[in-house]
C-alpha atoms as a PDB file:
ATOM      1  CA  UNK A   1      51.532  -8.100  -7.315  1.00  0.00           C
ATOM      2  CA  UNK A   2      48.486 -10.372  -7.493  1.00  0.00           C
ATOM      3  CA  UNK A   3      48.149 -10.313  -3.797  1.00  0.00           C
ATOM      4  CA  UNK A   4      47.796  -6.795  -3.762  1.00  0.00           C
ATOM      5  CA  UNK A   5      45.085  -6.614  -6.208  1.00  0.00           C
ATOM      6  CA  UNK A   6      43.349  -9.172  -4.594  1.00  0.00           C
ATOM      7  CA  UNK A   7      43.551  -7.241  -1.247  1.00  0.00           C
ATOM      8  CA  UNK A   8      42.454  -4.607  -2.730  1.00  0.00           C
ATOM      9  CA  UNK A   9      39.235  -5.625  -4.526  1.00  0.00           C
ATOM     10  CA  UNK A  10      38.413  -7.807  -1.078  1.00  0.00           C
ATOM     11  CA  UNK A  11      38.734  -4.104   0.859  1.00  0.00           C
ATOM     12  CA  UNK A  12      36.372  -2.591  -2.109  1.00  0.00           C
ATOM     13  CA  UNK A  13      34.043  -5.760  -1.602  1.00  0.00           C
ATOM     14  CA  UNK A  14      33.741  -5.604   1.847  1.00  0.00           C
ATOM     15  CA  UNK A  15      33.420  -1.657   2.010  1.00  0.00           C
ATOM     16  CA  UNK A  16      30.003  -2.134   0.486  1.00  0.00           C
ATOM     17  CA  UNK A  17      28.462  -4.743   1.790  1.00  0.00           C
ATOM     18  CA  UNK A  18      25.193  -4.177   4.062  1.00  0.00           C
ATOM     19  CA  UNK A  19      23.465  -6.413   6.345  1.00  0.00           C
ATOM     20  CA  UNK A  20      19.654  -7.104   5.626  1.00  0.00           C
ATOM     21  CA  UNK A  21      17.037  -5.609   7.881  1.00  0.00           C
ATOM     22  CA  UNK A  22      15.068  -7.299  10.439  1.00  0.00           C
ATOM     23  CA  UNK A  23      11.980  -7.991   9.853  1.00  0.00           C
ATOM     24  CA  UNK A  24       7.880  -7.495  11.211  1.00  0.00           C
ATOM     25  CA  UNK A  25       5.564 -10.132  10.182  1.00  0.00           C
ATOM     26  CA  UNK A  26       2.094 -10.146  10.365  1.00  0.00           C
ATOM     27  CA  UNK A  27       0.684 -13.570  10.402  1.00  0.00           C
ATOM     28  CA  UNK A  28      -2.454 -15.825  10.219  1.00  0.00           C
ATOM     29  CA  UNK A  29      -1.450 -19.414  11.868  1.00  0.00           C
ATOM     30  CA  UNK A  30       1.720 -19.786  10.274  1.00  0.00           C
ATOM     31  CA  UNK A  31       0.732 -18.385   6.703  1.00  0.00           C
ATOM     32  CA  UNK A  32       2.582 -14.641   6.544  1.00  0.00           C
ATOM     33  CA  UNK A  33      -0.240 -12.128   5.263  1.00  0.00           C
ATOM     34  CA  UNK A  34       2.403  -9.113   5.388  1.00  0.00           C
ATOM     35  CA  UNK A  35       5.924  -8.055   5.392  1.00  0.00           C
ATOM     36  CA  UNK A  36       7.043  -4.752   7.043  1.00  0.00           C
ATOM     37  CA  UNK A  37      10.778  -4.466   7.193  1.00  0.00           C
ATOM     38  CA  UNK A  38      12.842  -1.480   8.983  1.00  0.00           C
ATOM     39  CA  UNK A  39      12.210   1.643   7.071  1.00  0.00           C
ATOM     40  CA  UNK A  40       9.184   0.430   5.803  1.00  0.00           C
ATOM     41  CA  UNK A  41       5.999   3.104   6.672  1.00  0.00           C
ATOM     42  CA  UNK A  42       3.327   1.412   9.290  1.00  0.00           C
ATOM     43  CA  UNK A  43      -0.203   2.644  11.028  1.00  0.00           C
ATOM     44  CA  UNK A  44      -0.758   0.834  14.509  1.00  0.00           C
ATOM     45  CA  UNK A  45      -3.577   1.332  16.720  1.00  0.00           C
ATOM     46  CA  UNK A  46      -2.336   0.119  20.273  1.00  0.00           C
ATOM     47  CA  UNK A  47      -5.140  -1.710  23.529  1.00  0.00           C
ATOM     48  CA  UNK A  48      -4.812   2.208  25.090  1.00  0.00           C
ATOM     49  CA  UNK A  49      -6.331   3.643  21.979  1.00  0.00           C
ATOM     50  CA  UNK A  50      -3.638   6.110  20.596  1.00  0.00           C
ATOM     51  CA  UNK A  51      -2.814   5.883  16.775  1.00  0.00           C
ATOM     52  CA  UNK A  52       1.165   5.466  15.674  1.00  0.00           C
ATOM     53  CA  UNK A  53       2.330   6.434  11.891  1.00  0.00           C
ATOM     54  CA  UNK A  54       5.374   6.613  11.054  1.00  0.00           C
ATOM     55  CA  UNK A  55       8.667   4.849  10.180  1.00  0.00           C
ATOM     56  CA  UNK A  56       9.931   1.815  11.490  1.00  0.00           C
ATOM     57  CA  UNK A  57      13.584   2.550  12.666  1.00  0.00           C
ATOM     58  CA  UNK A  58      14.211  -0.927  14.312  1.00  0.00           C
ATOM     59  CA  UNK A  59      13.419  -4.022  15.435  1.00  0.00           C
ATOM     60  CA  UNK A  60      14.625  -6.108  18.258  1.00  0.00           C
ATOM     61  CA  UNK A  61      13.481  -8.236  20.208  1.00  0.00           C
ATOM     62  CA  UNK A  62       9.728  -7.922  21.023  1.00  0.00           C
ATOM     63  CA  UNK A  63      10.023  -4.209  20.473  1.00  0.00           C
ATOM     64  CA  UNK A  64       9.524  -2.058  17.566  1.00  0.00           C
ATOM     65  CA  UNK A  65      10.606   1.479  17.180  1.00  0.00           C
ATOM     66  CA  UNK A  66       8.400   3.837  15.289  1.00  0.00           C
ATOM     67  CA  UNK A  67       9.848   6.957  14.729  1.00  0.00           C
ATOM     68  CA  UNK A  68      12.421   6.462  17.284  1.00  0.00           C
ATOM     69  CA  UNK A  69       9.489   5.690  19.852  1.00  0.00           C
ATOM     70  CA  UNK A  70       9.542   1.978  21.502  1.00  0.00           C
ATOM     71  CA  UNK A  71       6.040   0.002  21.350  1.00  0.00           C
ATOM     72  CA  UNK A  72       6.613  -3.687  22.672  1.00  0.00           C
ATOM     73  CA  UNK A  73       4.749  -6.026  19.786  1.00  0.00           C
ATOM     74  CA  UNK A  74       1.928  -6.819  22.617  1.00  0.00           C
ATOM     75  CA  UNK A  75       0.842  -3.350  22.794  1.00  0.00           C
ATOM     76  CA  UNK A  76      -0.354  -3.714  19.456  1.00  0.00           C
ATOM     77  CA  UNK A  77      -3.993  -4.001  18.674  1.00  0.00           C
ATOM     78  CA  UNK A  78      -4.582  -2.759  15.228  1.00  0.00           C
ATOM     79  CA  UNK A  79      -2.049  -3.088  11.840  1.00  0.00           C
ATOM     80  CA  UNK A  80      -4.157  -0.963   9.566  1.00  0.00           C
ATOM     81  CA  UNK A  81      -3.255  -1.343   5.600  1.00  0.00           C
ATOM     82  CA  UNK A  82      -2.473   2.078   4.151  1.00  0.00           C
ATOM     83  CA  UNK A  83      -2.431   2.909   0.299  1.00  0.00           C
ATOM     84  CA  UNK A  84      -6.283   1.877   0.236  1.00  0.00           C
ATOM     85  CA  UNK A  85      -8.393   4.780  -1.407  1.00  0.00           C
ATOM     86  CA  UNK A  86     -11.912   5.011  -2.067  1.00  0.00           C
ATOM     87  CA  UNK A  87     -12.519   5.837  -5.864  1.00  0.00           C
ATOM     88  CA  UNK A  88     -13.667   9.347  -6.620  1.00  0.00           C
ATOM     89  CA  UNK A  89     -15.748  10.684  -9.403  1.00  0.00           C
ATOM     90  CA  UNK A  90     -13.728  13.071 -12.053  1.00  0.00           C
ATOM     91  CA  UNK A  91     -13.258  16.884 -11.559  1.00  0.00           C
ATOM     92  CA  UNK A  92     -16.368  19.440 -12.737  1.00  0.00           C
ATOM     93  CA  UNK A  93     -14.128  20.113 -16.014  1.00  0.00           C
ATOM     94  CA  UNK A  94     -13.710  16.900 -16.868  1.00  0.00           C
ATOM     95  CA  UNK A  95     -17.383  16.030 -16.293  1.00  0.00           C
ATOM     96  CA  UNK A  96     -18.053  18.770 -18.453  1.00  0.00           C
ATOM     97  CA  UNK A  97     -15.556  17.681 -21.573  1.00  0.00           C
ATOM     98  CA  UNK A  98     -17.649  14.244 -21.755  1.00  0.00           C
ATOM     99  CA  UNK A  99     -20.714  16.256 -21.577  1.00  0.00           C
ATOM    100  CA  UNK A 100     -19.519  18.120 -24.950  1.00  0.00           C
ATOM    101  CA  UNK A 101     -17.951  15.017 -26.044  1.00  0.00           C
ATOM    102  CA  UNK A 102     -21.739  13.171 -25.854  1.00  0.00           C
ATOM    103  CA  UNK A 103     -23.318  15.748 -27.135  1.00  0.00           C
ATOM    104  CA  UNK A 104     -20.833  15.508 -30.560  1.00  0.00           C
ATOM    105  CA  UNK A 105     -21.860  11.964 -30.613  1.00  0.00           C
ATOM    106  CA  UNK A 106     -25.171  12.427 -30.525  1.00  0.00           C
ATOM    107  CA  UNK A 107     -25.230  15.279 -33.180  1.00  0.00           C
ATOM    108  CA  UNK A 108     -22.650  13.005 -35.192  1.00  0.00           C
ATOM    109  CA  UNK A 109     -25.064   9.853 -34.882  1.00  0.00           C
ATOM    110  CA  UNK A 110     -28.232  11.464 -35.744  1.00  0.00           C
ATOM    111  CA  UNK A 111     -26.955  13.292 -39.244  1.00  0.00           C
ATOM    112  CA  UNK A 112     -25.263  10.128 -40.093  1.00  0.00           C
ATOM    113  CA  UNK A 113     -28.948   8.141 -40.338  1.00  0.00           C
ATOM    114  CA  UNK A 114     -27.439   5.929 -37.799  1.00  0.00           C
ATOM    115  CA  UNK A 115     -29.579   5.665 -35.334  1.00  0.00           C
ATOM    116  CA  UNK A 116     -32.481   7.991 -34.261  1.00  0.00           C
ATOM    117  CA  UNK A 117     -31.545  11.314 -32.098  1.00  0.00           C
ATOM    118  CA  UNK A 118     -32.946   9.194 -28.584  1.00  0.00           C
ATOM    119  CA  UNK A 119     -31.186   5.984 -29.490  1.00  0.00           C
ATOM    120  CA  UNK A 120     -27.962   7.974 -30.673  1.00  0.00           C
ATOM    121  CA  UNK A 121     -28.263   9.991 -27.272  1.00  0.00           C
ATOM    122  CA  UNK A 122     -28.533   7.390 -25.078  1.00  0.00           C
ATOM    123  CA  UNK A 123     -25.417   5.436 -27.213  1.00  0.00           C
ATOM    124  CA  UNK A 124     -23.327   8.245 -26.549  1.00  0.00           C
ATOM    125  CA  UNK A 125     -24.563   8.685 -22.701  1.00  0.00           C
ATOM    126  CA  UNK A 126     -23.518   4.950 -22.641  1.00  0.00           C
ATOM    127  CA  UNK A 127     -19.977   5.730 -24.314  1.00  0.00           C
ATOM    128  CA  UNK A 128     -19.274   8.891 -22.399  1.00  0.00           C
ATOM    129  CA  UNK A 129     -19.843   8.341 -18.965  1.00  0.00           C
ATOM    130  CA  UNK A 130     -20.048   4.394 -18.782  1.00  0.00           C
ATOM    131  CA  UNK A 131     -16.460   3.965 -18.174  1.00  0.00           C
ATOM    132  CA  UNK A 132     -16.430   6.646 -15.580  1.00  0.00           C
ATOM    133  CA  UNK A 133     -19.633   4.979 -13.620  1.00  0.00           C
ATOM    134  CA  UNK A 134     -18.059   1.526 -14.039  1.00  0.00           C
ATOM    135  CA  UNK A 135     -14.698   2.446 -12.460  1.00  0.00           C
ATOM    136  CA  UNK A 136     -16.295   4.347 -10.117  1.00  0.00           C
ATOM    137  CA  UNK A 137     -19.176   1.677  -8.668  1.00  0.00           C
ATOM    138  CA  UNK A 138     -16.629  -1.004  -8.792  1.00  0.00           C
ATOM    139  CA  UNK A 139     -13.898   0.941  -6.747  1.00  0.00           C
ATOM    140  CA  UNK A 140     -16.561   1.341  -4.265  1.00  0.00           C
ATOM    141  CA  UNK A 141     -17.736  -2.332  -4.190  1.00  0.00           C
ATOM    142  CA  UNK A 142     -13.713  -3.209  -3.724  1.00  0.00           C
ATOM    143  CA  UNK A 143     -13.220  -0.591  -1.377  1.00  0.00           C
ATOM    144  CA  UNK A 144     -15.993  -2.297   0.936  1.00  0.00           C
ATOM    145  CA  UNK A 145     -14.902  -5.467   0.180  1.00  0.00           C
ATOM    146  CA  UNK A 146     -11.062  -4.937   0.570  1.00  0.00           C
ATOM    147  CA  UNK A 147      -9.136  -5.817   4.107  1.00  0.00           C
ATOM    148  CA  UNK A 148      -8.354  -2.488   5.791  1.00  0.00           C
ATOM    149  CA  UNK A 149      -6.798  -3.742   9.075  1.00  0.00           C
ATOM    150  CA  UNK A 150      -5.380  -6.626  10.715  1.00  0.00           C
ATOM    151  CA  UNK A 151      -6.872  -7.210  14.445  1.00  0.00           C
ATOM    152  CA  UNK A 152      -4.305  -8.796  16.314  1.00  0.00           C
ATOM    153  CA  UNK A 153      -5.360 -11.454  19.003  1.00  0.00           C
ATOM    154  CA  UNK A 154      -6.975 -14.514  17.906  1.00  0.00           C
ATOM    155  CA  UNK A 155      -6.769 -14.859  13.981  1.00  0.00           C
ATOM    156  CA  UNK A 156      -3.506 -12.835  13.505  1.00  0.00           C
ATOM    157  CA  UNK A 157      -0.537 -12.237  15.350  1.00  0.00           C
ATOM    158  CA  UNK A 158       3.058 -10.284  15.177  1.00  0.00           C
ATOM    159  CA  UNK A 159       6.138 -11.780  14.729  1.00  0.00           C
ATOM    160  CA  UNK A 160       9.564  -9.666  14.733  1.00  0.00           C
ATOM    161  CA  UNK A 161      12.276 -11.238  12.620  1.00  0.00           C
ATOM    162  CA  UNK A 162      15.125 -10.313  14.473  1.00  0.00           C
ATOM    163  CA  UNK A 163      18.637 -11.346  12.801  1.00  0.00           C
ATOM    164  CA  UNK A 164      21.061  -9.089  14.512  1.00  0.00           C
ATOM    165  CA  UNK A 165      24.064 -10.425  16.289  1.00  0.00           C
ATOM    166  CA  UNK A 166      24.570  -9.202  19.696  1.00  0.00           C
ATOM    167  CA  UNK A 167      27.376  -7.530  20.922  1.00  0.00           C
ATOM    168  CA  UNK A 168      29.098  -8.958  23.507  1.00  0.00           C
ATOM    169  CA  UNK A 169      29.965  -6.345  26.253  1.00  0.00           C
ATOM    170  CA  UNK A 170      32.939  -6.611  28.388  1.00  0.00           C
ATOM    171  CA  UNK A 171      36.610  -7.130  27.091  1.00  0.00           C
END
């Protein structure tokens, strides 16, 4: 009776077992700079000048499959990075909430005897829309400063991980 149940939780075991993806590297010498594995998204611009997006379905070989298309890895000049956005300033009804929201602070300031009604107006200028110029000016200055694509050739190269075991055709 043992044997059975341990049949039986070996045939469970196996049935859901799955066999890890191959792999795309991007490297720099022989640091890795990036990871793409199948299913993984990926923008390539190839030497003839067309743009690929899409999904990577496979990898074998020197070959990857993008969308079901094959592009050998030397076709490859580009790897651009996607998910890199430049910063934007807040919608027109937001803009115009702070503006409200400085001009409370202000009014609040002055009656308080805080400060006087310039030095409260500029404090409030400073606390509305500070943040917002901050995040904005510094997304910018990353945005510029930021990697956006990998030129393949002399600093960087491709390297497909390819684990699969062949099948052996014949009988």
């Amino acid at each position: 009776m043992n044997r059975l149940w341990l049949l039986l939780l070996l045939l469970v075991c196996s049935s859901s077992c799955f066999a890890q993806p191959n792999h795309l590297f991007i490297k720099k010498g022989i640091h890795k700079k990036k990871t793409y594995s199948e299913g993984d998204r990926i923008h390539v611009i190839l030497l003839d000048g067309k743009e690929k997006t899409g999904i990577i379905t496979r990898l074998v070989d020197s070959l990857i499959y993008i969308n079901g298309s094959e592009i050998p890895q030397d076709a490859v000049k580009y790897v651009l990075i996607d998910g890199i956005r430049k910063a934007k300033m807040p919608d027109t009804k937001t803009m115009l909430l702070i503006g409200a929201g400085v001009g409370l602070t202000t009014v609040g300031l002055s009656l308080n005897n805080a400060n006087e009604p310039r030095t409260a107006f500029l404090s409030a200028l400073a606390i509305g829309y500070g943040p917002i110029l901050v995040k904005f000016i510094g997304g910018r200055i990353l945005y510029a400063l930021h990697k956006k694509k990998y030129k393949l050739g002399k600093k960087y190269r491709l390297q497909v991980f390819d684990i699969t075991i062949p099948r052996k055709l014949g009988f």
